[in-house]
PDB file of N, CA and C in Angstrom:
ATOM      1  N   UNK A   1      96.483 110.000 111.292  1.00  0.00           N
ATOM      2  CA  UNK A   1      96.026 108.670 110.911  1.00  0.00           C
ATOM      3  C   UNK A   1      95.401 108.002 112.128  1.00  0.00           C
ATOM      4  N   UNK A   2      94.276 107.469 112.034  1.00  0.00           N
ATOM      5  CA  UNK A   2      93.188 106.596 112.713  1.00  0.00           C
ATOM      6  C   UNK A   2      93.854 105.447 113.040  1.00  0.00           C
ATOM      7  N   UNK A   3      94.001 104.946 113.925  1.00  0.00           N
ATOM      8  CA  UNK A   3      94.623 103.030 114.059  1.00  0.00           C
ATOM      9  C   UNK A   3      93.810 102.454 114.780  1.00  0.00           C
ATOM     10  N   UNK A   4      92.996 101.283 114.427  1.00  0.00           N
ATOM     11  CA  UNK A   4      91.942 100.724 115.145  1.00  0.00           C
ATOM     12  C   UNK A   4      93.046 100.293 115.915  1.00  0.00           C
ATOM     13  N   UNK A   5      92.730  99.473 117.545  1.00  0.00           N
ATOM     14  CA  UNK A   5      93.387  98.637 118.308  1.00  0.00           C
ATOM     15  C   UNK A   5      93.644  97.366 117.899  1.00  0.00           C
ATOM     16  N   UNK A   6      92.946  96.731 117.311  1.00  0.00           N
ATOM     17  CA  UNK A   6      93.273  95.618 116.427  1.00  0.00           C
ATOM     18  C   UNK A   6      94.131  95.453 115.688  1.00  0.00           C
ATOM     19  N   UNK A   7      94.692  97.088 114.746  1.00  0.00           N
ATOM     20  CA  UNK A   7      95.627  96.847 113.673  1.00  0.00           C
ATOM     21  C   UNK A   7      97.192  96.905 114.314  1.00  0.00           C
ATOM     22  N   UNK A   8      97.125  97.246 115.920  1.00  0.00           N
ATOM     23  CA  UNK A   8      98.802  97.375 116.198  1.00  0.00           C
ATOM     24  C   UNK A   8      99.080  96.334 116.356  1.00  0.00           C
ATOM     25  N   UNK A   9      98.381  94.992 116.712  1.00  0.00           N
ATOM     26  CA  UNK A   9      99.069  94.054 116.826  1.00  0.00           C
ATOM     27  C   UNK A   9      99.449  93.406 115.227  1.00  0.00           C
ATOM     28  N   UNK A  10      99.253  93.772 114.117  1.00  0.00           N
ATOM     29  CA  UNK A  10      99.773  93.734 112.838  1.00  0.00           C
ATOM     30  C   UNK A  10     100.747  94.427 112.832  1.00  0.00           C
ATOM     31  N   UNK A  11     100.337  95.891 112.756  1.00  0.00           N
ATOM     32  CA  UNK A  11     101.589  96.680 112.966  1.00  0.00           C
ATOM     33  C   UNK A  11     103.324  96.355 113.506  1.00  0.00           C
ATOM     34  N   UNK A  12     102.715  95.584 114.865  1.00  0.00           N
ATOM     35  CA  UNK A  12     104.170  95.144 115.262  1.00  0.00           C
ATOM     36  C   UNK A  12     104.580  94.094 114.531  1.00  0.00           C
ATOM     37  N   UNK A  13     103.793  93.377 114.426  1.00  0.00           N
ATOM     38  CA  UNK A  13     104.532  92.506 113.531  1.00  0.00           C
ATOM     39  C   UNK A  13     105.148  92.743 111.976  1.00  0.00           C
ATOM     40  N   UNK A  14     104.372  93.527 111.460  1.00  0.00           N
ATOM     41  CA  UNK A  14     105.170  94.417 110.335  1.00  0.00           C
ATOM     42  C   UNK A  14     106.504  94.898 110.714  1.00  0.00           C
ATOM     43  N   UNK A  15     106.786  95.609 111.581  1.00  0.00           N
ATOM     44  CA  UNK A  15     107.583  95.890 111.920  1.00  0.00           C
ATOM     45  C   UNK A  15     108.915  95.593 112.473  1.00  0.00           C
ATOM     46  N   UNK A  16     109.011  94.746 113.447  1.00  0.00           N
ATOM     47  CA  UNK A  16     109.442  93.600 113.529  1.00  0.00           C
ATOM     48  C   UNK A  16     109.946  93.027 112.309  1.00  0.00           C
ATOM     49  N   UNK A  17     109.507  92.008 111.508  1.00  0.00           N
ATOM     50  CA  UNK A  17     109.656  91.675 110.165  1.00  0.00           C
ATOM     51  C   UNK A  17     110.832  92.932 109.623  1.00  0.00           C
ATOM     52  N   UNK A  18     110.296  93.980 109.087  1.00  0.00           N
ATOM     53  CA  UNK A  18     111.088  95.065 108.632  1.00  0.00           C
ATOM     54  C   UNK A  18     112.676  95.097 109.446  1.00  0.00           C
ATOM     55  N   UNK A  19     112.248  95.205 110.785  1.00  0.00           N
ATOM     56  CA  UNK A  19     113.528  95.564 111.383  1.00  0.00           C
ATOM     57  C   UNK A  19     114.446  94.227 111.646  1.00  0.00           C
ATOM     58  N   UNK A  20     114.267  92.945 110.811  1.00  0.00           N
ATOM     59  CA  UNK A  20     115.071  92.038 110.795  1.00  0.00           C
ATOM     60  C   UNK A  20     115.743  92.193 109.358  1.00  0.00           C
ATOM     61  N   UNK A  21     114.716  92.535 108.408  1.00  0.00           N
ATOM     62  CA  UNK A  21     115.390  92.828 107.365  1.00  0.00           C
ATOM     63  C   UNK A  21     116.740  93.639 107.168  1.00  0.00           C
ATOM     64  N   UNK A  22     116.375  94.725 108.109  1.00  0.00           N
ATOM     65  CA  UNK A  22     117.738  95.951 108.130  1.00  0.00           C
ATOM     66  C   UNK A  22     118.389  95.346 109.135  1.00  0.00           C
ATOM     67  N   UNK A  23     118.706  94.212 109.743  1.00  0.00           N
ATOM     68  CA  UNK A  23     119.753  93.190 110.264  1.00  0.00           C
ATOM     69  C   UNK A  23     119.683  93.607 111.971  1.00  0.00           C
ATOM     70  N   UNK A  24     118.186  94.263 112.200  1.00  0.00           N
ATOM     71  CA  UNK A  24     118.268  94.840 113.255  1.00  0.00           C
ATOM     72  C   UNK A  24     117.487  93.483 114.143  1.00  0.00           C
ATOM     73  N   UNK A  25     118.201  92.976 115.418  1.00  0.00           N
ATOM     74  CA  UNK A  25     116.985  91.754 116.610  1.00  0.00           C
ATOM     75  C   UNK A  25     116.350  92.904 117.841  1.00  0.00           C
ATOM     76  N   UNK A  26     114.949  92.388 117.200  1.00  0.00           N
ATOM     77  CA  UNK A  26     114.093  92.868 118.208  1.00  0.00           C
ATOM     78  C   UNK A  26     113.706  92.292 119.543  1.00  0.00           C
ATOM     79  N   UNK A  27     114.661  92.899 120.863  1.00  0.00           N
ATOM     80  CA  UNK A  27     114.238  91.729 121.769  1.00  0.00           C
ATOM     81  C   UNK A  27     113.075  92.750 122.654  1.00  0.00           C
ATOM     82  N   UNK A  28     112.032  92.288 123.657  1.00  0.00           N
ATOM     83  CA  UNK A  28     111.225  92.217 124.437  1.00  0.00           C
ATOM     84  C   UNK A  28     111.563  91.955 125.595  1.00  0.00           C
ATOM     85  N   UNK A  29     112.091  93.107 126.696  1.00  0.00           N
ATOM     86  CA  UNK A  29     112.800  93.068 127.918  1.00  0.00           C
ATOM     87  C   UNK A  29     111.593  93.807 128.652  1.00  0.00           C
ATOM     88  N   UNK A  30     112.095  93.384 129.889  1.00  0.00           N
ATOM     89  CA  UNK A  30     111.235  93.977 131.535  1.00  0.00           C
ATOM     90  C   UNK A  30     112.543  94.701 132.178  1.00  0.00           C
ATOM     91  N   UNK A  31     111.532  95.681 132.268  1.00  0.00           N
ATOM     92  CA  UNK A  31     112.670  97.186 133.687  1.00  0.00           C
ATOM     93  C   UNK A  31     111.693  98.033 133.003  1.00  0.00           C
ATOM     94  N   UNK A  32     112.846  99.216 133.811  1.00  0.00           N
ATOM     95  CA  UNK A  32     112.479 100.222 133.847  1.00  0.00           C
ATOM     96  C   UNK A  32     112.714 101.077 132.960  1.00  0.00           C
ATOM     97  N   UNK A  33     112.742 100.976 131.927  1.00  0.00           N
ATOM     98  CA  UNK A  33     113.056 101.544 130.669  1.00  0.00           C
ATOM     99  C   UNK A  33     112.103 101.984 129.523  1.00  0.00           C
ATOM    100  N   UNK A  34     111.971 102.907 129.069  1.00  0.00           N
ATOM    101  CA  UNK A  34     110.972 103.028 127.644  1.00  0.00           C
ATOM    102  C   UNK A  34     111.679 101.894 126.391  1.00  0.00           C
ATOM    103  N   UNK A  35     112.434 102.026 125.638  1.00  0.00           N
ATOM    104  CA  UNK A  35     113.248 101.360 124.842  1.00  0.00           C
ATOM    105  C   UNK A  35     113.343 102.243 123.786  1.00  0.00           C
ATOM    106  N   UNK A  36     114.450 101.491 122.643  1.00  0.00           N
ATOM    107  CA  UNK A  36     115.058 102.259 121.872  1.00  0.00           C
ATOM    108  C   UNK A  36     115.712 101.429 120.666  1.00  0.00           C
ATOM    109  N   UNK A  37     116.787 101.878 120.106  1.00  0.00           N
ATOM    110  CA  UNK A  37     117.815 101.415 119.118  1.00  0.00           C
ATOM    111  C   UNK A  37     119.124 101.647 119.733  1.00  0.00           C
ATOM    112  N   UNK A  38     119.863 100.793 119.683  1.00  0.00           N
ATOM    113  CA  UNK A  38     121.132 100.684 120.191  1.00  0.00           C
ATOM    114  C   UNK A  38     121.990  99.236 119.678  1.00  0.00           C
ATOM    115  N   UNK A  39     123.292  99.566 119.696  1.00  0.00           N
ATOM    116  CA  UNK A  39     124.803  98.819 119.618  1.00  0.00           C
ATOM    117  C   UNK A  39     125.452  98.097 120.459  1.00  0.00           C
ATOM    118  N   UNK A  40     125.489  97.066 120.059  1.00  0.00           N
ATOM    119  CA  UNK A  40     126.199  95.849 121.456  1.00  0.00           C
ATOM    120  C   UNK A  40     127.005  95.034 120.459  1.00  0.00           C
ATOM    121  N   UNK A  41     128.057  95.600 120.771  1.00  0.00           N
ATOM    122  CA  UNK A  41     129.078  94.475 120.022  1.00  0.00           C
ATOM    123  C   UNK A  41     129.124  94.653 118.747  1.00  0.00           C
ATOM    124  N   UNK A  42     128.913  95.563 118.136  1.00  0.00           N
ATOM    125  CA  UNK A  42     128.139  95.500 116.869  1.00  0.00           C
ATOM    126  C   UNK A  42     127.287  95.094 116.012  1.00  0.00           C
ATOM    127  N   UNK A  43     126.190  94.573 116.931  1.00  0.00           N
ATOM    128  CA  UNK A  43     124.785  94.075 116.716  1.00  0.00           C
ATOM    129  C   UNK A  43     123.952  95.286 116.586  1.00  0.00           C
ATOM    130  N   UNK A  44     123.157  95.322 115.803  1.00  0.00           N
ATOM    131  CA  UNK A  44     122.052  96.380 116.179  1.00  0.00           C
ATOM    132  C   UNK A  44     120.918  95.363 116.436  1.00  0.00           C
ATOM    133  N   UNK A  45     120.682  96.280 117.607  1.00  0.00           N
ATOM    134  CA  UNK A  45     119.209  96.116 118.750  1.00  0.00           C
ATOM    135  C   UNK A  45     118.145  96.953 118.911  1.00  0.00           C
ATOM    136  N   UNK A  46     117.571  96.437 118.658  1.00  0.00           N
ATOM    137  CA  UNK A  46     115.947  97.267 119.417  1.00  0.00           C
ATOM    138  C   UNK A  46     115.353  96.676 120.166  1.00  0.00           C
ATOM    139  N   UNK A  47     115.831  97.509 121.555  1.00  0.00           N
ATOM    140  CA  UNK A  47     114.599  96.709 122.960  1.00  0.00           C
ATOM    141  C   UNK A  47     113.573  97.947 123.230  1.00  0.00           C
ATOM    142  N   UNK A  48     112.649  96.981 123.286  1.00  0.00           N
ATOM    143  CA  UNK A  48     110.965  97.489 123.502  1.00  0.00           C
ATOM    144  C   UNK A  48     110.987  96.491 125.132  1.00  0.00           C
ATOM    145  N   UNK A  49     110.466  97.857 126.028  1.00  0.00           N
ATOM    146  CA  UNK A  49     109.977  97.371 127.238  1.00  0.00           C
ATOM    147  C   UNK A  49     108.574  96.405 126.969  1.00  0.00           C
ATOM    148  N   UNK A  50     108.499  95.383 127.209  1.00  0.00           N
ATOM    149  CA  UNK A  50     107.537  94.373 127.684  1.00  0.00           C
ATOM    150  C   UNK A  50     106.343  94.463 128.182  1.00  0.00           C
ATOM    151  N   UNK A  51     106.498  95.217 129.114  1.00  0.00           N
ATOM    152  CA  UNK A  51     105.429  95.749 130.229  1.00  0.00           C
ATOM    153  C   UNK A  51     105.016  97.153 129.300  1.00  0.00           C
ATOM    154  N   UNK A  52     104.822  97.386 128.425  1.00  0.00           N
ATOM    155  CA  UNK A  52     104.316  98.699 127.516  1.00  0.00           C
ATOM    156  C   UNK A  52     103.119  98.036 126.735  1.00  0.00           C
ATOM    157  N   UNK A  53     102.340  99.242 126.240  1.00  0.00           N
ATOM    158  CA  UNK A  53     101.081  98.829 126.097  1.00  0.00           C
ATOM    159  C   UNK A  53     101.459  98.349 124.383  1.00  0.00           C
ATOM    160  N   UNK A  54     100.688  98.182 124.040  1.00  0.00           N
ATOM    161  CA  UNK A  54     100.689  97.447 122.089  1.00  0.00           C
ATOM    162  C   UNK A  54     100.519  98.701 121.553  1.00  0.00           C
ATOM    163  N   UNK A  55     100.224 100.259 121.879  1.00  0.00           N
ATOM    164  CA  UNK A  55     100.220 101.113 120.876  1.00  0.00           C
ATOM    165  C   UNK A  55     101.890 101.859 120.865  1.00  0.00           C
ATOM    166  N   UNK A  56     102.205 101.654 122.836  1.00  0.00           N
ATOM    167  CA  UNK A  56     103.743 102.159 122.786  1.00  0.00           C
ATOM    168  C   UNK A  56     104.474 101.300 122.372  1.00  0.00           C
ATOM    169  N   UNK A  57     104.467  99.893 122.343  1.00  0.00           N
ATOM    170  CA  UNK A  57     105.293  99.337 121.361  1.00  0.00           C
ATOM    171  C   UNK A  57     105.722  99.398 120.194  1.00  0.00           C
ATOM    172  N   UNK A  58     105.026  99.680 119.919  1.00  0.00           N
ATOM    173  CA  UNK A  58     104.810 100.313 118.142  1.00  0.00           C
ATOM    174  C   UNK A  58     105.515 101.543 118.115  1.00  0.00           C
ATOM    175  N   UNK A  59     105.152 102.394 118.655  1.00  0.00           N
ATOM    176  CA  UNK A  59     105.775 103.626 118.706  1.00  0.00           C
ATOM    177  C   UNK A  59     107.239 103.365 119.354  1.00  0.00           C
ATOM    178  N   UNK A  60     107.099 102.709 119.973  1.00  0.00           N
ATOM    179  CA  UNK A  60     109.171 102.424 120.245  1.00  0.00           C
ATOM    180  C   UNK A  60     109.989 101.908 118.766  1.00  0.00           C
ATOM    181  N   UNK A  61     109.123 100.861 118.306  1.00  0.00           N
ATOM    182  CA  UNK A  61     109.949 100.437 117.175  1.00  0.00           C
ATOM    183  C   UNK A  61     109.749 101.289 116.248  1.00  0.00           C
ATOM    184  N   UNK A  62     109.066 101.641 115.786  1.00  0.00           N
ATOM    185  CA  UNK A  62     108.850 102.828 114.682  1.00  0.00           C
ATOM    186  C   UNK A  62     109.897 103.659 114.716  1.00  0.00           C
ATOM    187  N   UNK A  63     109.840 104.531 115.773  1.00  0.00           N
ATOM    188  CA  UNK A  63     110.896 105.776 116.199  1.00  0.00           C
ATOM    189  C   UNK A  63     112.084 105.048 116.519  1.00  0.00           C
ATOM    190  N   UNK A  64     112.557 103.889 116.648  1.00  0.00           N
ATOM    191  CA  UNK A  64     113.995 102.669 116.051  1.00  0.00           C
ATOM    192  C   UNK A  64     114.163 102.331 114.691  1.00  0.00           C
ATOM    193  N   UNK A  65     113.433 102.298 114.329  1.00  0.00           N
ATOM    194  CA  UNK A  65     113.466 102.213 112.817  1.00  0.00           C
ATOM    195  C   UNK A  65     113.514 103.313 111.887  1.00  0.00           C
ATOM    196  N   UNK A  66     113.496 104.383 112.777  1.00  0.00           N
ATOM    197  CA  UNK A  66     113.631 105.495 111.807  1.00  0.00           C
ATOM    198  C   UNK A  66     114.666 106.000 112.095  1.00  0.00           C
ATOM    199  N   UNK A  67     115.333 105.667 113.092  1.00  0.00           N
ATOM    200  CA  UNK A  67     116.624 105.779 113.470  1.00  0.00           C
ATOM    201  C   UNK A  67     117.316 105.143 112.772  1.00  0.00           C
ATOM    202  N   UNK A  68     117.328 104.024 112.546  1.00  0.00           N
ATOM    203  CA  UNK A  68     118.023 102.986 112.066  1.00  0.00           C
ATOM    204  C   UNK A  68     117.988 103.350 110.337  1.00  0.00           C
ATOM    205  N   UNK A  69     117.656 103.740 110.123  1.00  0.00           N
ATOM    206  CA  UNK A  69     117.168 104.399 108.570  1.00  0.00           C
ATOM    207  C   UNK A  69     116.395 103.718 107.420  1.00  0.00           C
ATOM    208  N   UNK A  70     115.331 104.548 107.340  1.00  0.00           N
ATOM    209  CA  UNK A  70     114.422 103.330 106.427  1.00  0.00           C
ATOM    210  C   UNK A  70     114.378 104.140 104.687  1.00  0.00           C
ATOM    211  N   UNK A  71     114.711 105.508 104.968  1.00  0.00           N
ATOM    212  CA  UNK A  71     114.728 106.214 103.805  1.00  0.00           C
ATOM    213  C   UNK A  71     115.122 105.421 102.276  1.00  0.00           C
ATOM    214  N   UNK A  72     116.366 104.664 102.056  1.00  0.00           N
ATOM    215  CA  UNK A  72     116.633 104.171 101.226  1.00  0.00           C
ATOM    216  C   UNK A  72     115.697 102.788 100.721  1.00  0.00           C
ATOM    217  N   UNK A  73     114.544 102.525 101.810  1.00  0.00           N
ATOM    218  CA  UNK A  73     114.266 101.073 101.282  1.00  0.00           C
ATOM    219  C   UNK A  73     113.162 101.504 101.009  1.00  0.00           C
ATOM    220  N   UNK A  74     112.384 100.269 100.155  1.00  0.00           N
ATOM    221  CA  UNK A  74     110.509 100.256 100.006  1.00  0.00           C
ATOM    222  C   UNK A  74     110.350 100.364 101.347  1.00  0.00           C
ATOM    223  N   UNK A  75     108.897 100.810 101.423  1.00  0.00           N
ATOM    224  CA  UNK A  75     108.064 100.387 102.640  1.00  0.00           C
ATOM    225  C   UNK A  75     106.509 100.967 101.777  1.00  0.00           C
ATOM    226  N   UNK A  76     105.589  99.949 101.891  1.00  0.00           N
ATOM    227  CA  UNK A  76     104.277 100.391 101.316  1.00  0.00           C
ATOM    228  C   UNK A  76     103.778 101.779 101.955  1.00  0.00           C
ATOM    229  N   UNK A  77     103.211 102.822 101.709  1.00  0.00           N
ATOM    230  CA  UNK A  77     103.019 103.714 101.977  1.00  0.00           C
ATOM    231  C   UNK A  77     101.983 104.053 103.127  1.00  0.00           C
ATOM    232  N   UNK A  78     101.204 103.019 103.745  1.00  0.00           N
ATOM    233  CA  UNK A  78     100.882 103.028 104.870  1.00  0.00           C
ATOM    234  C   UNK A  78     101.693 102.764 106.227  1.00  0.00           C
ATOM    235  N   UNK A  79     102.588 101.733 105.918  1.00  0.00           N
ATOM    236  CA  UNK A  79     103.893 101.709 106.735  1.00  0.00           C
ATOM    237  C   UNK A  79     104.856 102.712 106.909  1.00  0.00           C
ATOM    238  N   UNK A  80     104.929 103.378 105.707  1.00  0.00           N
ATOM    239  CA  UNK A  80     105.869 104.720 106.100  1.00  0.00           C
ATOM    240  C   UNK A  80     105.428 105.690 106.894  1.00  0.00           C
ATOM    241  N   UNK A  81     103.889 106.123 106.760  1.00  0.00           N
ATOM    242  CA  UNK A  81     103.294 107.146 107.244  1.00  0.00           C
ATOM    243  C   UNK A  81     103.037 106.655 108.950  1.00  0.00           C
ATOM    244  N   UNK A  82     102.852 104.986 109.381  1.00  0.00           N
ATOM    245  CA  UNK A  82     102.666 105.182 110.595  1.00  0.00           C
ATOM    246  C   UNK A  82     104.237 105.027 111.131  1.00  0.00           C
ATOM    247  N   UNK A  83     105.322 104.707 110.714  1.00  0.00           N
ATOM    248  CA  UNK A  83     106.752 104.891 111.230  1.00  0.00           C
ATOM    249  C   UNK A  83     106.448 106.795 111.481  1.00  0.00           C
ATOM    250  N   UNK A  84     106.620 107.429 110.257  1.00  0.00           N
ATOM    251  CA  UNK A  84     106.685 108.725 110.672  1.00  0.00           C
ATOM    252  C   UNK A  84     105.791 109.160 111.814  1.00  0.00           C
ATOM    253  N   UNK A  85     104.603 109.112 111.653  1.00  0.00           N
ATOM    254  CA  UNK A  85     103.538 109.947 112.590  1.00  0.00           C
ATOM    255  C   UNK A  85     104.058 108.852 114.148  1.00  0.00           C
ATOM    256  N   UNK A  86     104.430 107.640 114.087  1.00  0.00           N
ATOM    257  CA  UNK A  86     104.228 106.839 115.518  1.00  0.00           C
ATOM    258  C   UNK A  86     105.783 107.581 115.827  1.00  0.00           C
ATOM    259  N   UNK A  87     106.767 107.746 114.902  1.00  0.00           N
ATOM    260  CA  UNK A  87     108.253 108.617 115.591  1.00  0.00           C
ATOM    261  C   UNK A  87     107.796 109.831 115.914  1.00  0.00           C
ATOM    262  N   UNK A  88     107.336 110.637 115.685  1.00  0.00           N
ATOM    263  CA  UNK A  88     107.069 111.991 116.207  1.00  0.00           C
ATOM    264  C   UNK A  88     106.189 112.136 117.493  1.00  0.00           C
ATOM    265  N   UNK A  89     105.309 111.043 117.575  1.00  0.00           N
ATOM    266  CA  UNK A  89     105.074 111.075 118.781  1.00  0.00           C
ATOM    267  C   UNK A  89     105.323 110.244 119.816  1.00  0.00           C
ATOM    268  N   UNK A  90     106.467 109.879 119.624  1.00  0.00           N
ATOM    269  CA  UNK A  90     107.247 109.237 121.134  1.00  0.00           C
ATOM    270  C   UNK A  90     108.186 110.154 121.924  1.00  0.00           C
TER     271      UNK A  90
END
């Protein structure tokens, strides 16, 4: 799949959106880190490094969200296909 540069900054925000739904907070941190999905307290989190470009952002939350499991819910079928293809290549 083709992604103009224009459409990731939709993208994240799709996403985002989605991953509040599944009760997951998306925070936006600085270090040295790629980011991920993870447990604090029994919160689920997804931190996306800051300093990453708008296509690896996407690809961090995607490949968190597919962690986090999206199998059981809708997702329009363009959203599913860039979760899958943006998780496989992170």
């Amino acid at each position: 799949m083709k992604i103009k540069e224009k459409e990731f900054e939709d993208l994240l925000d799709e996403l985002k959106e989605l991953a509040n739904q599944l009760g997951a907070k998306v925070r936006f941190e600085k270090g040295d880190f790629k980011g991920g999905y993870c447990l604090l307290k029994e919160s689920k989190i997804i931190v996306v490094n800051k300093m990453a470009n708008l296509q690896r952002k996407v690809m961090i939350l995607a490949a968190a969200l597919k962690e986090l499991g999206i199998e059981e819910i809708y997702l329009s079928p363009k959203i599913r296909e860039v979760i899958d293809e943006m998780a496989e290549s992170k």
